[in-house]
Protein backbone atom coordinates (compact mmCIF):
# COMPACT_ATOMS: atom_id res chain seq x y z
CA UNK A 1 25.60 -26.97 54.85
CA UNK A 2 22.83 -25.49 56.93
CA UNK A 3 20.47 -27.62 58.63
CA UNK A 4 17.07 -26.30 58.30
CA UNK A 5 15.47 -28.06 61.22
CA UNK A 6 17.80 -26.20 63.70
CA UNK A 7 17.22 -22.67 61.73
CA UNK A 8 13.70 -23.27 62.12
CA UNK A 9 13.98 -24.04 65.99
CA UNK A 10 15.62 -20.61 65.99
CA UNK A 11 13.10 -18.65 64.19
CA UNK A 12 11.16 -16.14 66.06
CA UNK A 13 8.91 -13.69 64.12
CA UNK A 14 9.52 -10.31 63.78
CA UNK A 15 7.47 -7.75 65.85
CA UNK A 16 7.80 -5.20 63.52
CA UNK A 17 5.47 -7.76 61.03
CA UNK A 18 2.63 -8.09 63.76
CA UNK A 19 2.59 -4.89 64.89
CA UNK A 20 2.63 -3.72 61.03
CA UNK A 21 -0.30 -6.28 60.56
CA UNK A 22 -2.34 -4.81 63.16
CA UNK A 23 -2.35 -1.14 62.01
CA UNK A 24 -3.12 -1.78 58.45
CA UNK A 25 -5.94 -3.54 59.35
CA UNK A 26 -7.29 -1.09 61.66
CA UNK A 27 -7.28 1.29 59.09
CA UNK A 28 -10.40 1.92 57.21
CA UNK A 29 -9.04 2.52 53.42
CA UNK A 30 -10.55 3.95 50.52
CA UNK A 31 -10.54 1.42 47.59
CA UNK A 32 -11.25 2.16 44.15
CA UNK A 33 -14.60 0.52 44.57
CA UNK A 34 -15.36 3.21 47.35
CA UNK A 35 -14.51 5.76 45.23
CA UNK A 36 -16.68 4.56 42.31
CA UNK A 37 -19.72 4.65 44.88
CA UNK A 38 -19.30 8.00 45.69
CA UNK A 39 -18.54 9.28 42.09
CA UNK A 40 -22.19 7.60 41.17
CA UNK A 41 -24.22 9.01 44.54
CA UNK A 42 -22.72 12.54 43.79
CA UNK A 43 -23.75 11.89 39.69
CA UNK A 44 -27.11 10.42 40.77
CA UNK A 45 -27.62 13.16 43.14
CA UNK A 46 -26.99 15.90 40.36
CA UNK A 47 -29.74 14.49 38.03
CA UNK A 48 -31.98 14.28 40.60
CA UNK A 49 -31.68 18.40 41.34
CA UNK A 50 -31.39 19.23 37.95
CA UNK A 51 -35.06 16.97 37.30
CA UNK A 52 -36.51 19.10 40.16
């Protein structure tokens, strides 16, 4: 039977994880939202040339 206590004296987290962590959050990503944004400037943008 395994004891957990003892497993969980053993655990050490995995580098990979932090290091994995760290990168994807110092990554700026493009979300959906940020697209949306952009799509609307470029939109709002047109009408305004097309009204001058």
């Amino acid at each position: 039977m395994i004891n957990f206590e003892e497993e969980l004296k053993k655990f050490k987290p995995s580098l990979d994880v932090d290091e994995a962590e760290g990168a994807i959050y110092a990554r700026d990503l493009t979300d959906v939202i940020d697209i949306l944004k952009e799509m609307l400037e470029e939109t709002s943008d047109s009408e305004r040339k097309q009204r001058s």
